[in-house]
PDB file of N, CA and C in Angstrom:
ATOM      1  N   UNK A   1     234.875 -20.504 168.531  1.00  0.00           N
ATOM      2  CA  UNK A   1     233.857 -20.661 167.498  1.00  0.00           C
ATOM      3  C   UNK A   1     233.598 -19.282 166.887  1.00  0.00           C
ATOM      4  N   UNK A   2     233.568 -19.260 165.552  1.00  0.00           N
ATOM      5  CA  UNK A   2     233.676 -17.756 165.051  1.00  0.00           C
ATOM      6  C   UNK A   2     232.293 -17.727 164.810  1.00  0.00           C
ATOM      7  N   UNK A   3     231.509 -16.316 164.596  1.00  0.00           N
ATOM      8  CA  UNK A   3     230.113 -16.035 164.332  1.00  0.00           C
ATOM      9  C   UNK A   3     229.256 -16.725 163.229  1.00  0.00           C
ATOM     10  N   UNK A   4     230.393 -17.057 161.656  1.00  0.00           N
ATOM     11  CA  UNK A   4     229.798 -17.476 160.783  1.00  0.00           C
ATOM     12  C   UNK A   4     228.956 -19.656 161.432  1.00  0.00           C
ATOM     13  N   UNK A   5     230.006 -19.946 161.946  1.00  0.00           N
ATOM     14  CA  UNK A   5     229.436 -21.248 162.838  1.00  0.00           C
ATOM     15  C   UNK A   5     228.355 -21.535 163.869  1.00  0.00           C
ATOM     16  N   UNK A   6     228.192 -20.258 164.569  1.00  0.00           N
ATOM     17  CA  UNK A   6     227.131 -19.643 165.527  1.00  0.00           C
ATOM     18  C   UNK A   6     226.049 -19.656 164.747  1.00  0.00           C
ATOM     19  N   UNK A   7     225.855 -19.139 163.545  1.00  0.00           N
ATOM     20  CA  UNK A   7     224.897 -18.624 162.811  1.00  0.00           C
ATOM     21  C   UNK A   7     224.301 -20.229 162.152  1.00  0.00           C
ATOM     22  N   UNK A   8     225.255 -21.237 161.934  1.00  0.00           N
ATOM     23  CA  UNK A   8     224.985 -22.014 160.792  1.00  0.00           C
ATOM     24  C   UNK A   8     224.171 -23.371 162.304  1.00  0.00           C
ATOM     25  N   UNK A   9     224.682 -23.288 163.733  1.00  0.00           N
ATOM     26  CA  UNK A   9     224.330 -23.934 164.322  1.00  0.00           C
ATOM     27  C   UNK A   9     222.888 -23.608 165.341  1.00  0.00           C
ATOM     28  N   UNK A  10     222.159 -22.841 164.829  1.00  0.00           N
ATOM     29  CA  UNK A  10     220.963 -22.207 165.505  1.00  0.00           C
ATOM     30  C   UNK A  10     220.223 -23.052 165.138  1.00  0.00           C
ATOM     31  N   UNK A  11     219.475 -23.515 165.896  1.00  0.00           N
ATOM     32  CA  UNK A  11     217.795 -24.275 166.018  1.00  0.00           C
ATOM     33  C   UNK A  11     216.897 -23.216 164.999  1.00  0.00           C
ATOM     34  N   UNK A  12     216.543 -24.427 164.539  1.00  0.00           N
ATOM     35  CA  UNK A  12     214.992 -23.737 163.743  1.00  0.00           C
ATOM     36  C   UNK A  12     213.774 -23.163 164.476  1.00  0.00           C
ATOM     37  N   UNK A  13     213.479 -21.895 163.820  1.00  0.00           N
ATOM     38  CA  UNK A  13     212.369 -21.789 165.162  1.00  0.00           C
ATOM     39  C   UNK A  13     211.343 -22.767 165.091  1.00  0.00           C
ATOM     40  N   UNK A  14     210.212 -22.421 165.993  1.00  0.00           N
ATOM     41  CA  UNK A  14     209.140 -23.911 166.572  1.00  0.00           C
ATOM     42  C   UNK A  14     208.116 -23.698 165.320  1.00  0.00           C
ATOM     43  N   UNK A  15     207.701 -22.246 165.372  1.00  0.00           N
ATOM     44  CA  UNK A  15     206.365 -22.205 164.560  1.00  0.00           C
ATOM     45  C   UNK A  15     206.311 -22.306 162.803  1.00  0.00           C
ATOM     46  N   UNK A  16     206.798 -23.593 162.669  1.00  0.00           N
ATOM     47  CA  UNK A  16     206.891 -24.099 161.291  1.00  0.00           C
ATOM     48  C   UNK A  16     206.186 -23.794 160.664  1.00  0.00           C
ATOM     49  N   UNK A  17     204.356 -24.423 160.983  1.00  0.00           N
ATOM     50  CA  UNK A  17     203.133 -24.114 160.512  1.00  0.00           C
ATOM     51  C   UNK A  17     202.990 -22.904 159.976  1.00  0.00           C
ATOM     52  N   UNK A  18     202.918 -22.118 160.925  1.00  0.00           N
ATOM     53  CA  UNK A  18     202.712 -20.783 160.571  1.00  0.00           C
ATOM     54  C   UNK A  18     203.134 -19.798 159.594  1.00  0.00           C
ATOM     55  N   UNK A  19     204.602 -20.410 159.019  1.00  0.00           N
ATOM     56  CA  UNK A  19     205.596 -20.066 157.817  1.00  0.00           C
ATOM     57  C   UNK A  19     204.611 -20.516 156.459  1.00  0.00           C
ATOM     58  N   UNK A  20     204.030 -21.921 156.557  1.00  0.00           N
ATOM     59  CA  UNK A  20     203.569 -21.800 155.476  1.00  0.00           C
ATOM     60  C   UNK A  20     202.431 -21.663 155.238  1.00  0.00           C
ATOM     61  N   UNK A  21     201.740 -21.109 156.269  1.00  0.00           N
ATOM     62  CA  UNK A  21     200.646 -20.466 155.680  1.00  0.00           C
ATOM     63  C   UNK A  21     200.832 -19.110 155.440  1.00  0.00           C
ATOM     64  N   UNK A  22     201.600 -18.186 155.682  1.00  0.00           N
ATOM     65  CA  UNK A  22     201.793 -16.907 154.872  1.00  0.00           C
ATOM     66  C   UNK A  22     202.336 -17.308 153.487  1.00  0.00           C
ATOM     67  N   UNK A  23     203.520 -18.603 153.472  1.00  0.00           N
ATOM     68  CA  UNK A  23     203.747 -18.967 151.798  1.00  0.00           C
ATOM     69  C   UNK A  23     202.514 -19.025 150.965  1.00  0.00           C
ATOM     70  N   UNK A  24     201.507 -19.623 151.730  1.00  0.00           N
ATOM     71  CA  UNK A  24     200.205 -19.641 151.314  1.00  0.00           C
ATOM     72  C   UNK A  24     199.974 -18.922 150.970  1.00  0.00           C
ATOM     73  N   UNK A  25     199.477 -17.550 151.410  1.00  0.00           N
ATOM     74  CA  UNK A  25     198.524 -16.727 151.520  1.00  0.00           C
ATOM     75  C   UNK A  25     199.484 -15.713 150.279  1.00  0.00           C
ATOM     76  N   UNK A  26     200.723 -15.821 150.627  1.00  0.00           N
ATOM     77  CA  UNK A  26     201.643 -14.788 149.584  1.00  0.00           C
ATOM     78  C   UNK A  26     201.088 -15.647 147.894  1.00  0.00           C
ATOM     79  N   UNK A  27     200.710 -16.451 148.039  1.00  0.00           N
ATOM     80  CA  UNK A  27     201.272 -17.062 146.573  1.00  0.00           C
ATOM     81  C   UNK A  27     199.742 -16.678 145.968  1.00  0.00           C
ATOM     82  N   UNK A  28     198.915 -17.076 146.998  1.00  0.00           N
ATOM     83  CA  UNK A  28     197.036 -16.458 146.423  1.00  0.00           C
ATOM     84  C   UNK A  28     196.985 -15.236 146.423  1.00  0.00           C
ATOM     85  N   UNK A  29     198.070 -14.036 146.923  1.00  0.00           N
ATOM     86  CA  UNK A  29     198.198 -12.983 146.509  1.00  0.00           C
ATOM     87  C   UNK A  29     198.702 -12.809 145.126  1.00  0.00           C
ATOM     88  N   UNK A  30     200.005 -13.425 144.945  1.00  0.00           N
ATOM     89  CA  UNK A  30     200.477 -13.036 144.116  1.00  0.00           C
ATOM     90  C   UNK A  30     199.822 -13.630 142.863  1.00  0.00           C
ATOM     91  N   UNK A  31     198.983 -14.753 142.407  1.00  0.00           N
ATOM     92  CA  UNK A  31     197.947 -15.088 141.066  1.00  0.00           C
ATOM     93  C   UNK A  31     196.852 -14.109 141.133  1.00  0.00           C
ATOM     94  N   UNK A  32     196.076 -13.562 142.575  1.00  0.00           N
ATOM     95  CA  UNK A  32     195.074 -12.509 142.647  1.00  0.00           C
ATOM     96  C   UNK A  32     195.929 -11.216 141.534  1.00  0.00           C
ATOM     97  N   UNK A  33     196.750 -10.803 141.949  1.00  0.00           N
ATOM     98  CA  UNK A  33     197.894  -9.529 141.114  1.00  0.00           C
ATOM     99  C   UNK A  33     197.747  -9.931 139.835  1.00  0.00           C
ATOM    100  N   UNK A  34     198.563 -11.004 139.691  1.00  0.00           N
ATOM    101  CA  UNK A  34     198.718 -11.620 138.154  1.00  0.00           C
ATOM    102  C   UNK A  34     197.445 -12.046 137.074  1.00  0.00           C
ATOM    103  N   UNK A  35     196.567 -12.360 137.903  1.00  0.00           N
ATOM    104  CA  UNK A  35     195.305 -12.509 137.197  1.00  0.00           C
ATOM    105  C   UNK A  35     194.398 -11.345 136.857  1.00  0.00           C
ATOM    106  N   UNK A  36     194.305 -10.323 138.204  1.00  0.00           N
ATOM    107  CA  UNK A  36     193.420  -9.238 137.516  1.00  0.00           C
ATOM    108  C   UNK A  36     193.959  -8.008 136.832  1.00  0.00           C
ATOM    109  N   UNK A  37     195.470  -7.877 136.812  1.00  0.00           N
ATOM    110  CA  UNK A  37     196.390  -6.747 136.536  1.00  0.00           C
ATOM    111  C   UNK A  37     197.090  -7.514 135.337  1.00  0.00           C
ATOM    112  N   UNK A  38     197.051  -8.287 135.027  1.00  0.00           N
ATOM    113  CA  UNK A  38     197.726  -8.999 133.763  1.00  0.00           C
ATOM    114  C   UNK A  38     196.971  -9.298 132.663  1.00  0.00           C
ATOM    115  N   UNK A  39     196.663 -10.813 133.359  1.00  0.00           N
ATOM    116  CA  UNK A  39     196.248 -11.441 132.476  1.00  0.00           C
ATOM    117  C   UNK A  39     194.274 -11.552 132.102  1.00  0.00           C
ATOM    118  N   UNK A  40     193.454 -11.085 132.832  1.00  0.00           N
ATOM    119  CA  UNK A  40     192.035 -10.836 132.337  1.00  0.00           C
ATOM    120  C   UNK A  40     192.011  -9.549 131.598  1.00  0.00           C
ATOM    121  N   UNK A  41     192.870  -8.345 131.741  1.00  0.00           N
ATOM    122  CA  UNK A  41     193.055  -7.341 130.696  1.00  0.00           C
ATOM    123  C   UNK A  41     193.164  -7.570 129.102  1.00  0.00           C
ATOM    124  N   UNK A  42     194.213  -8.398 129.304  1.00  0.00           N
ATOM    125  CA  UNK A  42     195.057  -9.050 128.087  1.00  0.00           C
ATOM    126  C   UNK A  42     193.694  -9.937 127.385  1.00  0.00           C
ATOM    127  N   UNK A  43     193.402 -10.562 128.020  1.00  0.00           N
ATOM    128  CA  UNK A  43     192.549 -11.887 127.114  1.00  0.00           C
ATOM    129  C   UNK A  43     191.365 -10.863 126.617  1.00  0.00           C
ATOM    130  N   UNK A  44     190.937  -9.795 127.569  1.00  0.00           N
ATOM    131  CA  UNK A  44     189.505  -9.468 127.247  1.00  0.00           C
ATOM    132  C   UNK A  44     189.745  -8.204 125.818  1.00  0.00           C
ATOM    133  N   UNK A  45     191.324  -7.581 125.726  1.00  0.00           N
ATOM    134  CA  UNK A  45     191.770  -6.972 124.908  1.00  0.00           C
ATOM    135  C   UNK A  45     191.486  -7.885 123.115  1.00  0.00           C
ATOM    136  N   UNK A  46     191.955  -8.984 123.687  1.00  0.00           N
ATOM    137  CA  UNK A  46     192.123  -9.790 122.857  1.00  0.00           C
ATOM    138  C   UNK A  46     191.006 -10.196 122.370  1.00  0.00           C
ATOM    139  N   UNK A  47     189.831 -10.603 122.878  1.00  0.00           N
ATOM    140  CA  UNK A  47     188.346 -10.166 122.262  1.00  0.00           C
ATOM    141  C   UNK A  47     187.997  -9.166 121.786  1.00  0.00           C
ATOM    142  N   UNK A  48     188.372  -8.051 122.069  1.00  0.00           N
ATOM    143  CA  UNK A  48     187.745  -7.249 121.622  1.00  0.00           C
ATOM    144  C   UNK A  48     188.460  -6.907 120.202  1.00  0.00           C
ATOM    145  N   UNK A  49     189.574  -7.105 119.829  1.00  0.00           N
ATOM    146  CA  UNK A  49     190.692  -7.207 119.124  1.00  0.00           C
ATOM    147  C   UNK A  49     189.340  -8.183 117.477  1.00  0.00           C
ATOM    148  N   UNK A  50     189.611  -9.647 118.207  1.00  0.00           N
ATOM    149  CA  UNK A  50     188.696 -10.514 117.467  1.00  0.00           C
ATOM    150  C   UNK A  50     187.537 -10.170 117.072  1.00  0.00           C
ATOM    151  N   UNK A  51     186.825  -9.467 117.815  1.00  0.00           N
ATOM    152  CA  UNK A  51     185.165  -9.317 117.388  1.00  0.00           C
ATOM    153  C   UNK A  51     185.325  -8.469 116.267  1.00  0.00           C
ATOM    154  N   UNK A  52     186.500  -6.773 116.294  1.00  0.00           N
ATOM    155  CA  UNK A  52     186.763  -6.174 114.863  1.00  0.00           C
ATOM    156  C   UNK A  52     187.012  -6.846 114.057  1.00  0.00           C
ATOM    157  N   UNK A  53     188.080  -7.461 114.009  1.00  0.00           N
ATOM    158  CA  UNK A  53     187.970  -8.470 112.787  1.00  0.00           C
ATOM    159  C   UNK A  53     187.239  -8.902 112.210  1.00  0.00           C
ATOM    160  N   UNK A  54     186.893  -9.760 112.828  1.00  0.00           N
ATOM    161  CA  UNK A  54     185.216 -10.402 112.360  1.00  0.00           C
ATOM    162  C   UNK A  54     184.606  -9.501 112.071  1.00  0.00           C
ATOM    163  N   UNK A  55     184.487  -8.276 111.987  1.00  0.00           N
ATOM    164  CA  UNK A  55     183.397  -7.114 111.588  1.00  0.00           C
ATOM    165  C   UNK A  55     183.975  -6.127 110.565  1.00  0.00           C
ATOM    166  N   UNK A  56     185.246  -6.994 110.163  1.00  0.00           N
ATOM    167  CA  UNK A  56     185.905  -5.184 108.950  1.00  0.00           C
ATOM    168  C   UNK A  56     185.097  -5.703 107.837  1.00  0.00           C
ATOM    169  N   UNK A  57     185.118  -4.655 106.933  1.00  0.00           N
ATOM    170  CA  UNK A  57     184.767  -5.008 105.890  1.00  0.00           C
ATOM    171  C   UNK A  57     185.627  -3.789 104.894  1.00  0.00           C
ATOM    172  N   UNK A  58     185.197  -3.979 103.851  1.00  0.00           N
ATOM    173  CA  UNK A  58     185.839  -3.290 102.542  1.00  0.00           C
ATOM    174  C   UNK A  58     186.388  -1.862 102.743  1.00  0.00           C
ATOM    175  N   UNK A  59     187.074  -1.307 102.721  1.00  0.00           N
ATOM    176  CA  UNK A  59     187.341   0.087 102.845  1.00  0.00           C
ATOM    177  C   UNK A  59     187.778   0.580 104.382  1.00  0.00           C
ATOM    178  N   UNK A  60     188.115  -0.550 105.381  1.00  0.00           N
ATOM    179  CA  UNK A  60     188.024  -0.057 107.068  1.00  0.00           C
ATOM    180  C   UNK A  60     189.846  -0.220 106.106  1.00  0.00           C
ATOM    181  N   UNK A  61     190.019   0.956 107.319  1.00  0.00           N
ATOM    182  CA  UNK A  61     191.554   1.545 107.462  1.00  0.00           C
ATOM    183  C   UNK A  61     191.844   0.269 108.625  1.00  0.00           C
ATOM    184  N   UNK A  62     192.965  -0.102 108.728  1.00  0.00           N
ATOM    185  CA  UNK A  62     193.958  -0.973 109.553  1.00  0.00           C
ATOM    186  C   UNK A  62     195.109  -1.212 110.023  1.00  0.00           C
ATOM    187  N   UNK A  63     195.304  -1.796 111.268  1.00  0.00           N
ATOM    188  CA  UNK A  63     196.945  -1.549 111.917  1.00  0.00           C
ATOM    189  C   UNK A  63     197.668  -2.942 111.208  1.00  0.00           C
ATOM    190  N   UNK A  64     198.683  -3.397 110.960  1.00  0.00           N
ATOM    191  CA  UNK A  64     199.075  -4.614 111.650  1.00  0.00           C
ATOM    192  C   UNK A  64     200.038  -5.004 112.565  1.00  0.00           C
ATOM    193  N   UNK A  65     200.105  -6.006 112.742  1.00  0.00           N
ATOM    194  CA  UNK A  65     201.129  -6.003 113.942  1.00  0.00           C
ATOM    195  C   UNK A  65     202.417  -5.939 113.593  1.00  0.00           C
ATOM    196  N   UNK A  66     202.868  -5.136 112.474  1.00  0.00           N
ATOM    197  CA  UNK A  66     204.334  -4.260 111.706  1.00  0.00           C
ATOM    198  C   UNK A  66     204.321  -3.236 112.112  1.00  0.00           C
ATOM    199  N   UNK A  67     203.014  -2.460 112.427  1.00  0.00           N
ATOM    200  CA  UNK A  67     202.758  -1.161 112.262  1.00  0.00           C
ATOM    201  C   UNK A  67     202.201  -0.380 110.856  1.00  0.00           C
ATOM    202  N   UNK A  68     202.138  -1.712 110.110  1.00  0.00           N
ATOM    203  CA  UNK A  68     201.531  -1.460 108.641  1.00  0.00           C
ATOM    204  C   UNK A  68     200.195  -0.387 108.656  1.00  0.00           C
ATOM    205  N   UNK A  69     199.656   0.717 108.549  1.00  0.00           N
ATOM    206  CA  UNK A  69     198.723   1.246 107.912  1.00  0.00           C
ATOM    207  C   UNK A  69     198.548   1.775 106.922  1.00  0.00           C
ATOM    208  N   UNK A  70     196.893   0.796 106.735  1.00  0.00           N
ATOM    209  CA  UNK A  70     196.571   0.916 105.279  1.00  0.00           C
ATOM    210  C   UNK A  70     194.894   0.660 104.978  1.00  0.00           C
ATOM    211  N   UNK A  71     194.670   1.281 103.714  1.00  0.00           N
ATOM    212  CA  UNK A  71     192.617   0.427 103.625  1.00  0.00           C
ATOM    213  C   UNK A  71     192.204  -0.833 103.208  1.00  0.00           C
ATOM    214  N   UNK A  72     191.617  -1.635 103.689  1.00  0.00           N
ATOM    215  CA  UNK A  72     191.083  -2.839 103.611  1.00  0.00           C
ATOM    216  C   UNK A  72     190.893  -2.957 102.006  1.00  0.00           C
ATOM    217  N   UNK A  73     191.072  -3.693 100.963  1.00  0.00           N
ATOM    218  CA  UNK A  73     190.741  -3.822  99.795  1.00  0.00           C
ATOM    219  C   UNK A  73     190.282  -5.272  99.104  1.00  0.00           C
ATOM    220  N   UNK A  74     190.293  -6.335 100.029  1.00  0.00           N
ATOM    221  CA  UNK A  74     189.894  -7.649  99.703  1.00  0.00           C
ATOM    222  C   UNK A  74     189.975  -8.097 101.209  1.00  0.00           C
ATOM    223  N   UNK A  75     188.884  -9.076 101.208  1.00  0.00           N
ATOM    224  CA  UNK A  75     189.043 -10.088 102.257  1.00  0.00           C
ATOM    225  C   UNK A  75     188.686 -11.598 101.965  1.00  0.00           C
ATOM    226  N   UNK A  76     189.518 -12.222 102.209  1.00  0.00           N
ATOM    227  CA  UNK A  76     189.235 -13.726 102.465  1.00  0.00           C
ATOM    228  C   UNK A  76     188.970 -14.417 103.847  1.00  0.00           C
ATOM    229  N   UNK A  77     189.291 -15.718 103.510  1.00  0.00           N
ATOM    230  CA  UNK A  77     188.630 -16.338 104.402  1.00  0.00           C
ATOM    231  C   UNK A  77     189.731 -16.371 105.851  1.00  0.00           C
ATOM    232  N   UNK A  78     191.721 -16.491 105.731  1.00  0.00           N
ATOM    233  CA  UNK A  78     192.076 -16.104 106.306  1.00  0.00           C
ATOM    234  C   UNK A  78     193.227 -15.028 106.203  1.00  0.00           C
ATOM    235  N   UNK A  79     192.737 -14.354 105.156  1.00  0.00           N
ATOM    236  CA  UNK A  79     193.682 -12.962 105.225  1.00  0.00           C
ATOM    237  C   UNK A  79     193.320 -12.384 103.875  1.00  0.00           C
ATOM    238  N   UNK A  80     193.997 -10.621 104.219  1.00  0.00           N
ATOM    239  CA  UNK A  80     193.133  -9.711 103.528  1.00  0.00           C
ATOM    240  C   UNK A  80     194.310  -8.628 102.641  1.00  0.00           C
ATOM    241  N   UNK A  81     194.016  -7.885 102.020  1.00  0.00           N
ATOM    242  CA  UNK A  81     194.620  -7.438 100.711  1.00  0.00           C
ATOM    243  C   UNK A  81     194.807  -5.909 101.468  1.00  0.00           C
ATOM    244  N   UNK A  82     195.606  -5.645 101.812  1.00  0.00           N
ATOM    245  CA  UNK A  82     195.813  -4.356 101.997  1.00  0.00           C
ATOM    246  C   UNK A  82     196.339  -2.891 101.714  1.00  0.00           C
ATOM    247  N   UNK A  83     195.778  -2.305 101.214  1.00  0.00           N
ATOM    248  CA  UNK A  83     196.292  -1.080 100.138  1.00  0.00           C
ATOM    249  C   UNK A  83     197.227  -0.155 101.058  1.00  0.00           C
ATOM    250  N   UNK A  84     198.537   0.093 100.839  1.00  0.00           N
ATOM    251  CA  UNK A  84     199.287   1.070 102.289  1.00  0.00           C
ATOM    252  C   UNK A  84     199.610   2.387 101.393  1.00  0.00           C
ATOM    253  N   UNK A  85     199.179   2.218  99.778  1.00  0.00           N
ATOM    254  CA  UNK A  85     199.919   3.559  99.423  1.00  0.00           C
ATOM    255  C   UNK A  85     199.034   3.648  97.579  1.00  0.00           C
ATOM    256  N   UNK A  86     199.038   3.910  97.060  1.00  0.00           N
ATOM    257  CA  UNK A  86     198.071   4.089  95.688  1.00  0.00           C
ATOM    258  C   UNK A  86     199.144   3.278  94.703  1.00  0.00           C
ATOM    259  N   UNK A  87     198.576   1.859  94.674  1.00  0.00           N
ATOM    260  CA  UNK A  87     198.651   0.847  93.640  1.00  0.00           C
ATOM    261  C   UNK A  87     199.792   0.236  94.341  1.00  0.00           C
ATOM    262  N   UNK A  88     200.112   0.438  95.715  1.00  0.00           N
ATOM    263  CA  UNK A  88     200.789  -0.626  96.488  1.00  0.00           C
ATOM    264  C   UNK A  88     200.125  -1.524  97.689  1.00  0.00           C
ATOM    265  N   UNK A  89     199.984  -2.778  97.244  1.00  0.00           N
ATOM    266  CA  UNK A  89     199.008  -3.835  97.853  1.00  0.00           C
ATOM    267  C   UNK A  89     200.031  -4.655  98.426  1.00  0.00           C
ATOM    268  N   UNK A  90     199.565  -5.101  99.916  1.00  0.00           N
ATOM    269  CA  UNK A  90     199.819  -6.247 100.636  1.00  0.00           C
ATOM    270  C   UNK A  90     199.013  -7.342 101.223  1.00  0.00           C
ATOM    271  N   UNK A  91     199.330  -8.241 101.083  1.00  0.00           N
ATOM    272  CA  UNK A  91     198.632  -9.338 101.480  1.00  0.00           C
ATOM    273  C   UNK A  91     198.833  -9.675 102.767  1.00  0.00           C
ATOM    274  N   UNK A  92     198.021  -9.634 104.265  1.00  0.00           N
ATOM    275  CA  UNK A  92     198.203 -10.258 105.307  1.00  0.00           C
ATOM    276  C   UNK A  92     197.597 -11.103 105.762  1.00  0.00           C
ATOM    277  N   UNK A  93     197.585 -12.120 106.521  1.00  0.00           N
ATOM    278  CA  UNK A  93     196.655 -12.786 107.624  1.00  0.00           C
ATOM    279  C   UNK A  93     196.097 -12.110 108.298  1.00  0.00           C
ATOM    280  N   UNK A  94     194.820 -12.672 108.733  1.00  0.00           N
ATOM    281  CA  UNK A  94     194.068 -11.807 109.499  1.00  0.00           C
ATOM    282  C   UNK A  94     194.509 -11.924 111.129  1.00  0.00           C
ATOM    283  N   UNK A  95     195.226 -12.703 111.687  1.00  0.00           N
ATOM    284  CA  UNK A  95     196.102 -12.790 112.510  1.00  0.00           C
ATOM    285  C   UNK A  95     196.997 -11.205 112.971  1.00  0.00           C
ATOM    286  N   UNK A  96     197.474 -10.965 112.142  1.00  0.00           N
ATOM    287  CA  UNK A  96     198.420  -9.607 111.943  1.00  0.00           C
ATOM    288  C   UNK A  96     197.912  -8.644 112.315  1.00  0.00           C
ATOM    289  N   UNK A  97     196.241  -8.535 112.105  1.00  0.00           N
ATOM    290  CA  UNK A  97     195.312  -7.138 112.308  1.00  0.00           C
ATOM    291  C   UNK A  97     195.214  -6.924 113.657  1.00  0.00           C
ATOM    292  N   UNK A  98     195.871  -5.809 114.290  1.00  0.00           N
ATOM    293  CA  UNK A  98     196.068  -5.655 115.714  1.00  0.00           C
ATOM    294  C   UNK A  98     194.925  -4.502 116.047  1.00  0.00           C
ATOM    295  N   UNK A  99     194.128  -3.553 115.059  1.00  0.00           N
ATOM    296  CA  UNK A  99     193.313  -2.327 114.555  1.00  0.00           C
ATOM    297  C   UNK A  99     192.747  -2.298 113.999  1.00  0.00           C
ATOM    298  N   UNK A 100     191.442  -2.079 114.035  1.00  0.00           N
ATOM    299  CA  UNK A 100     190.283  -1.482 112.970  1.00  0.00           C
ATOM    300  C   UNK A 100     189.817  -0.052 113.244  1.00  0.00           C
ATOM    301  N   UNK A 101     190.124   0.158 112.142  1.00  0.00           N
ATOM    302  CA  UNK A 101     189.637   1.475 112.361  1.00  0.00           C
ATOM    303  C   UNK A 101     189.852   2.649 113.032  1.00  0.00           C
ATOM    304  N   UNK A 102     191.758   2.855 113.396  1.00  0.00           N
ATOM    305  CA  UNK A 102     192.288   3.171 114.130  1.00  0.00           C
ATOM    306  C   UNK A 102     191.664   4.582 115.126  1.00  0.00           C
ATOM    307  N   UNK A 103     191.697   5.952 115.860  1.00  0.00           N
ATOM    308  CA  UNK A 103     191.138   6.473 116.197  1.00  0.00           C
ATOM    309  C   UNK A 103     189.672   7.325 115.972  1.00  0.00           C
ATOM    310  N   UNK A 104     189.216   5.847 115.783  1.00  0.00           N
ATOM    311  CA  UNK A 104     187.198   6.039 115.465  1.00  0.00           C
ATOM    312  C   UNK A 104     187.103   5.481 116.635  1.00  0.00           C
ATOM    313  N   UNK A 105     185.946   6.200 117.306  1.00  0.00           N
ATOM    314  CA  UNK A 105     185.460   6.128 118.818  1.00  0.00           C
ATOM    315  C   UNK A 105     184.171   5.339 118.500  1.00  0.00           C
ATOM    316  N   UNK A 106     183.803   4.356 119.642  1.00  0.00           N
ATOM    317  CA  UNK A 106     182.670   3.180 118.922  1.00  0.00           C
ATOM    318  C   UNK A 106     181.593   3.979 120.338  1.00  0.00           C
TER     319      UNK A 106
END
């Protein structure tokens, strides 16, 4: 009998139970990781992201999510007129606005 057959004919060990409660315990680790190092960063970024928006108004400088910067020059209801250069205007969604007001300290 060669080793690879030895290996494939071994008994399972006894303490079954006990395997899955570390699967357990690994997996409520690993959403604990994923939840406070991921994803509550992200969402609460993402508010704070929203509340500028909701608060630009006429003349706030802006990012978009191109890397577009430029000054606020119209706003509607869902997207805004953006000046990136003297008498060159773009139109974005307000979706796109990743920045207000880029390094102004609140």
């Amino acid at each position: 009998m060669t080793l690879l057959n030895a290996f494939f004919l071994m008994a399972p060990p006894d303490s079954g139970s006990e395997g899955a409660i570390i699967n357990l315990l690994f997996l409520g680790a690993l959403f604990f990781v994923f939840y406070f190092f991921i994803i509550r960063p992200q969402t609460k970024r993402q508010k704070e992201i929203q509340k500028k928006v909701e608060a630009m108004k006429k003349g706030d400088k802006i990012v978009t999510s191109g890397g577009l910067i430029g000054q606020l020059t119209n706003i509607d209801e869902e997207t805004v007129l953006l000046e990136v250069d003297n008498g060159v205007k773009i139109r974005f969604q307000k979706s796109a606005i990743t920045d207000v007001n880029p390094g102004k300290s609140e």
